[in-house]
PDB file of N, CA and C in Angstrom:
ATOM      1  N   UNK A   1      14.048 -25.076 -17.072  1.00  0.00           N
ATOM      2  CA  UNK A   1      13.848 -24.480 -15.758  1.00  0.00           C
ATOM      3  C   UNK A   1      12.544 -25.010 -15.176  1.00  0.00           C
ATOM      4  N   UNK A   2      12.696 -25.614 -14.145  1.00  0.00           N
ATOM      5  CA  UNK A   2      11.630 -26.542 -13.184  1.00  0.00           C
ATOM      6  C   UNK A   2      10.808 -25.632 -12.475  1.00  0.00           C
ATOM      7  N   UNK A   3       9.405 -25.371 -12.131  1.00  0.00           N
ATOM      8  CA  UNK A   3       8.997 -24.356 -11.093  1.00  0.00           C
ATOM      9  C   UNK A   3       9.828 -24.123  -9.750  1.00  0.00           C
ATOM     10  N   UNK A   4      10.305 -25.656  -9.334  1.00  0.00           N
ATOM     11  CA  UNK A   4      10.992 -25.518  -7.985  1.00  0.00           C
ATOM     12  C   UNK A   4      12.507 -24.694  -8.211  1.00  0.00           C
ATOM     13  N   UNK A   5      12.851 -24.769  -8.958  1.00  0.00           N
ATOM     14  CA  UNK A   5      14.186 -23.801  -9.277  1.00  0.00           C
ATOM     15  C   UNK A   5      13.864 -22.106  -9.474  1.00  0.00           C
ATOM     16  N   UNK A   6      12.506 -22.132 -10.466  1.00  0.00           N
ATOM     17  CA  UNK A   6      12.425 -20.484 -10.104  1.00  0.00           C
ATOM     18  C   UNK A   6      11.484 -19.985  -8.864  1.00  0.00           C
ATOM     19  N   UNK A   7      11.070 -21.032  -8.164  1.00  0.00           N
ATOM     20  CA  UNK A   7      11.090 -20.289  -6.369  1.00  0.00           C
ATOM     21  C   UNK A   7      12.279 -20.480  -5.590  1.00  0.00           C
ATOM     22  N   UNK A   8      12.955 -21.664  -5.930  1.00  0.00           N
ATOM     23  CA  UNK A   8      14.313 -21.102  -4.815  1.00  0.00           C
ATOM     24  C   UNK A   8      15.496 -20.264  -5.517  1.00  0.00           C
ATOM     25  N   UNK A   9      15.122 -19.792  -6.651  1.00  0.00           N
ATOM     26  CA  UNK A   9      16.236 -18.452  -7.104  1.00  0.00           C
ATOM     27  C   UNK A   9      17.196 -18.652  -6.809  1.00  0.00           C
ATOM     28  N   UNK A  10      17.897 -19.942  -7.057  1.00  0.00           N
ATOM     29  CA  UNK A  10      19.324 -20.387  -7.113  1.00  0.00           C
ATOM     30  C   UNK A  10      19.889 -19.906  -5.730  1.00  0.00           C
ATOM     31  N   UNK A  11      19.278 -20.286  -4.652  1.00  0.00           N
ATOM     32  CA  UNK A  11      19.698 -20.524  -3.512  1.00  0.00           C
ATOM     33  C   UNK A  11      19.221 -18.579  -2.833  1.00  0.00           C
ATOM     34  N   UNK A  12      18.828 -17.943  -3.466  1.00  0.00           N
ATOM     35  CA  UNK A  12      18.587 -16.167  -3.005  1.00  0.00           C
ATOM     36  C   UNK A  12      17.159 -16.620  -2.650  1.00  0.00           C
ATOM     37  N   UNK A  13      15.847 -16.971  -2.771  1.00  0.00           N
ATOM     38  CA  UNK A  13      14.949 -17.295  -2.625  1.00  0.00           C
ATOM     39  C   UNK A  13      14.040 -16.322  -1.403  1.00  0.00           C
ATOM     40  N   UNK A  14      15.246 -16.456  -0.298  1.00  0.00           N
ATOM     41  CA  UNK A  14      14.790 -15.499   0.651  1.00  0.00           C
ATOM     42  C   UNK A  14      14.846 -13.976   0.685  1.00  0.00           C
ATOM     43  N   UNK A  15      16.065 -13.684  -0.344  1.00  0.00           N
ATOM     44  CA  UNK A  15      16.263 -12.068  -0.143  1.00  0.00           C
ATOM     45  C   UNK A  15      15.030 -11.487  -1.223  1.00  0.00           C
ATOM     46  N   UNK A  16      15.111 -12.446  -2.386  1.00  0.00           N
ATOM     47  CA  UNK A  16      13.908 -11.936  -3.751  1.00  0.00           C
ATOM     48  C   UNK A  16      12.359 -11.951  -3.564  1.00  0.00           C
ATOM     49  N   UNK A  17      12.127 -12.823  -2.732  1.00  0.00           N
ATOM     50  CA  UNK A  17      11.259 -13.257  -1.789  1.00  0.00           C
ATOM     51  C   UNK A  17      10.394 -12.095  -0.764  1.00  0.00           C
ATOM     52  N   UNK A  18      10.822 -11.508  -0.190  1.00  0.00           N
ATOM     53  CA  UNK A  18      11.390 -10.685   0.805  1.00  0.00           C
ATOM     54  C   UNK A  18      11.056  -9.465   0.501  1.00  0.00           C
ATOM     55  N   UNK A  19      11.984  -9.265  -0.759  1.00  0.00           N
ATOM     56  CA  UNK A  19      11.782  -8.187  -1.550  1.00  0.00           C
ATOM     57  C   UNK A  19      10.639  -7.833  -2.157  1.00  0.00           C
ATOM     58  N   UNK A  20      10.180  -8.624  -2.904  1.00  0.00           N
ATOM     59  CA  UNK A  20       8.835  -8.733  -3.466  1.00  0.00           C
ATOM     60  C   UNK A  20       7.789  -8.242  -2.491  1.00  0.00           C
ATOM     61  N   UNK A  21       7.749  -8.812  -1.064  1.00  0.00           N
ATOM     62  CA  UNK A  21       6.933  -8.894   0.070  1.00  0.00           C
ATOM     63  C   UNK A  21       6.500  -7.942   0.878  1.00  0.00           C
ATOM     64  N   UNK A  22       8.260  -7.000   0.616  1.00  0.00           N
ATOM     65  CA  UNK A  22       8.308  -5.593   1.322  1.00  0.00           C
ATOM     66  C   UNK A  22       7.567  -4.856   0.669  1.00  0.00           C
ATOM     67  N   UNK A  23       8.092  -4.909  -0.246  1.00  0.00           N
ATOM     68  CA  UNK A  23       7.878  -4.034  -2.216  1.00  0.00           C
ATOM     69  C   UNK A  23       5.810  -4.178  -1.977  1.00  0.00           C
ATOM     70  N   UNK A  24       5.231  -4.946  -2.093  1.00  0.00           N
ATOM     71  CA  UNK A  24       4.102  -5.035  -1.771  1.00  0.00           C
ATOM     72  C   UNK A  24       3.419  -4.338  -0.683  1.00  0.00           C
ATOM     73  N   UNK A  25       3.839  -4.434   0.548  1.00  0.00           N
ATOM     74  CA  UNK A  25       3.444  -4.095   1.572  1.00  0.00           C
ATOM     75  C   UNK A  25       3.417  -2.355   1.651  1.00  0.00           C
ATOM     76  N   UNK A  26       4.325  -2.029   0.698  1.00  0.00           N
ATOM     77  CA  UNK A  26       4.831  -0.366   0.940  1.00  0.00           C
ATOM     78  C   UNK A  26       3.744   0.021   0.190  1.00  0.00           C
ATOM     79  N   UNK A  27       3.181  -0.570  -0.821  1.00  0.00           N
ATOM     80  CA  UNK A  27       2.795   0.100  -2.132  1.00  0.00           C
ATOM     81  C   UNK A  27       1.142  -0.041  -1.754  1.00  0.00           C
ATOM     82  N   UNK A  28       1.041  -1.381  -1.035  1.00  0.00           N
ATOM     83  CA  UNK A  28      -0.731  -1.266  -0.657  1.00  0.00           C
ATOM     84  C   UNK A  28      -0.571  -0.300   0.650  1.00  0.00           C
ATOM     85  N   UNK A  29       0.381  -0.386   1.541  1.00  0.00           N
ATOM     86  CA  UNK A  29       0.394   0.960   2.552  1.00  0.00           C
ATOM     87  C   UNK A  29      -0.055   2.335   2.111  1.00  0.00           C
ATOM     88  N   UNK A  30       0.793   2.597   0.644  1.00  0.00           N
ATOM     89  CA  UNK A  30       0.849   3.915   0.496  1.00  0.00           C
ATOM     90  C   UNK A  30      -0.607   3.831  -0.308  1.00  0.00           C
ATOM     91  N   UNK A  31      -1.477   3.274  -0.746  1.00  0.00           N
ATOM     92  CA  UNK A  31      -2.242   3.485  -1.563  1.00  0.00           C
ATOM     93  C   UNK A  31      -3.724   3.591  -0.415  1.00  0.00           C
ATOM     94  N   UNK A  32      -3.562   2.635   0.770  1.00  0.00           N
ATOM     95  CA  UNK A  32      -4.686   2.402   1.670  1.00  0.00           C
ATOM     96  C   UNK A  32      -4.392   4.171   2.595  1.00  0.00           C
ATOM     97  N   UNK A  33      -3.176   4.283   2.476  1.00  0.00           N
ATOM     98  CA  UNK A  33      -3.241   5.848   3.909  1.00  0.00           C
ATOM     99  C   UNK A  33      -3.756   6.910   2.807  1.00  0.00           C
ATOM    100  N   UNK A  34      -3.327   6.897   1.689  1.00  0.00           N
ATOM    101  CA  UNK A  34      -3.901   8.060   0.648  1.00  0.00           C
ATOM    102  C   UNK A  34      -5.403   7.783   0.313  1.00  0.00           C
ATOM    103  N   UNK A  35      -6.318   6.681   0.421  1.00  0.00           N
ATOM    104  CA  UNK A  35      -7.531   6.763   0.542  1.00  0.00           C
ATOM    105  C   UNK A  35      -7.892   7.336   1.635  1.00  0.00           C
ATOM    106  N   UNK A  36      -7.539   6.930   3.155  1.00  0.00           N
ATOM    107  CA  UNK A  36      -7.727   7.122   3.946  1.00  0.00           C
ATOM    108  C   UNK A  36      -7.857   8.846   4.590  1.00  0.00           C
ATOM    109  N   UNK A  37      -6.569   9.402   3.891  1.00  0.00           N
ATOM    110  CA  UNK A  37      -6.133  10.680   4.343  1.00  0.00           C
ATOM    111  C   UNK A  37      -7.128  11.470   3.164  1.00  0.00           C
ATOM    112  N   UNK A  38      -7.493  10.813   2.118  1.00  0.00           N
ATOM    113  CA  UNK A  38      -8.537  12.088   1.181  1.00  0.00           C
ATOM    114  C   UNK A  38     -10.000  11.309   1.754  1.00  0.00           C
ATOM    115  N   UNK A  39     -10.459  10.818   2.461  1.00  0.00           N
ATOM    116  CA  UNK A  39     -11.658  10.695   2.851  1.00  0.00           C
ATOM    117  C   UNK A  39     -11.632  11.631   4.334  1.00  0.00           C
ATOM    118  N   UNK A  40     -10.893  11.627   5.235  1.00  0.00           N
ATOM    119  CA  UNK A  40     -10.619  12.101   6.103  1.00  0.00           C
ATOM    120  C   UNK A  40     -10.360  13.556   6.000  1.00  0.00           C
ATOM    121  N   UNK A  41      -9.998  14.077   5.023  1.00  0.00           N
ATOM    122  CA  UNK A  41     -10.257  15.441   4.205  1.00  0.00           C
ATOM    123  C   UNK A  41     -11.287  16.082   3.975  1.00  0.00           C
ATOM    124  N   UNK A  42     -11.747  15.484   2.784  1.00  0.00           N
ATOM    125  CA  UNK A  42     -13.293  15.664   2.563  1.00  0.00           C
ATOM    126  C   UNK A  42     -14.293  15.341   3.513  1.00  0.00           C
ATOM    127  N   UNK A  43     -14.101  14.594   4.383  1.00  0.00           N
ATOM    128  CA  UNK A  43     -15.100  15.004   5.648  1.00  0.00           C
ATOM    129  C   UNK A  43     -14.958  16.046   6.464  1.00  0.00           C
ATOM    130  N   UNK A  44     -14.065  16.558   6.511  1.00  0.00           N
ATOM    131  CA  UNK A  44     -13.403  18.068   7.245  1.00  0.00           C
ATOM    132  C   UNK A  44     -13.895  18.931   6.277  1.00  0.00           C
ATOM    133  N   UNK A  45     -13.457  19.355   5.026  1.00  0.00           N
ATOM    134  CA  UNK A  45     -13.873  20.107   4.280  1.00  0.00           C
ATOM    135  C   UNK A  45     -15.427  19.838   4.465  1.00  0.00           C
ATOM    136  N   UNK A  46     -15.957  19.412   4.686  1.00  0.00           N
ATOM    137  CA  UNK A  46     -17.557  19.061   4.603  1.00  0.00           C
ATOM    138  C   UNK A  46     -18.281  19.605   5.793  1.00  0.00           C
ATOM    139  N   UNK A  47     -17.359  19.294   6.954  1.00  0.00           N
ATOM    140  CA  UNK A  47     -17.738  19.718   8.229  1.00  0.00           C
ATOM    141  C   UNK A  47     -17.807  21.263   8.257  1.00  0.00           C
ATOM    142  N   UNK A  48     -16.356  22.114   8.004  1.00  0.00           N
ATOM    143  CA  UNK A  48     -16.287  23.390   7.357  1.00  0.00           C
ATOM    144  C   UNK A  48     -17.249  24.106   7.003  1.00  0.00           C
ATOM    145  N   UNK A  49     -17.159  24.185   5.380  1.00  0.00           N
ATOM    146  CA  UNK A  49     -18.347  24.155   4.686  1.00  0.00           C
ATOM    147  C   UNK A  49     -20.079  24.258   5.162  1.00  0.00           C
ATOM    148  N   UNK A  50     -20.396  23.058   5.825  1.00  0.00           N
ATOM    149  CA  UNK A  50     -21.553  22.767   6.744  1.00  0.00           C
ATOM    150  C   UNK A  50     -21.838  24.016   7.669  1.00  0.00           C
ATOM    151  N   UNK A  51     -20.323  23.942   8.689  1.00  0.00           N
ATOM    152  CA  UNK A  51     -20.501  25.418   9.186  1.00  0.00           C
ATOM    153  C   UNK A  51     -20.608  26.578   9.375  1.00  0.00           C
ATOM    154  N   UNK A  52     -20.118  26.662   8.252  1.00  0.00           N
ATOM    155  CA  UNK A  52     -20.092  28.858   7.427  1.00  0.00           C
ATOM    156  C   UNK A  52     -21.433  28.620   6.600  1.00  0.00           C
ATOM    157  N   UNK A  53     -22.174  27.990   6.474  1.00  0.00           N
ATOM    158  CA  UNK A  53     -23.536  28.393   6.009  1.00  0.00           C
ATOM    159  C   UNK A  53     -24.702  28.540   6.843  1.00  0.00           C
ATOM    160  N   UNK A  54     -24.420  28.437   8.084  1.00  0.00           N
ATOM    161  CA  UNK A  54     -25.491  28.785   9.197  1.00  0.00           C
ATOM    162  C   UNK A  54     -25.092  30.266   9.634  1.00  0.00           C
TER     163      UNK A  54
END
């Protein structure tokens, strides 16, 4: 098996390809909005907090 045969995946190249690409994109999505959404939290909780002690 030649490198050029296991990137064109016996002619599928584009769907495995693709897949991989989506498959990636979902998984750094879901990992960048869940940083995002617990920093965006804890600054609220902070803001809160901040305010019931005056």
């Amino acid at each position: 098996m030649s490198l050029n045969n296991f990137f064109s995946m016996g002619g599928y190249a584009a769907y495995v390809w693709s897949a991989y690409g989506i498959s990636f994109i979902v998984l750094f999505l879901n990992i960048f909005l869940a940083v995002r959404n617990e920093r965006k939290t804890i600054d609220e909780l902070k803001k809160r907090l901040g305010s019931n002690n005056k």
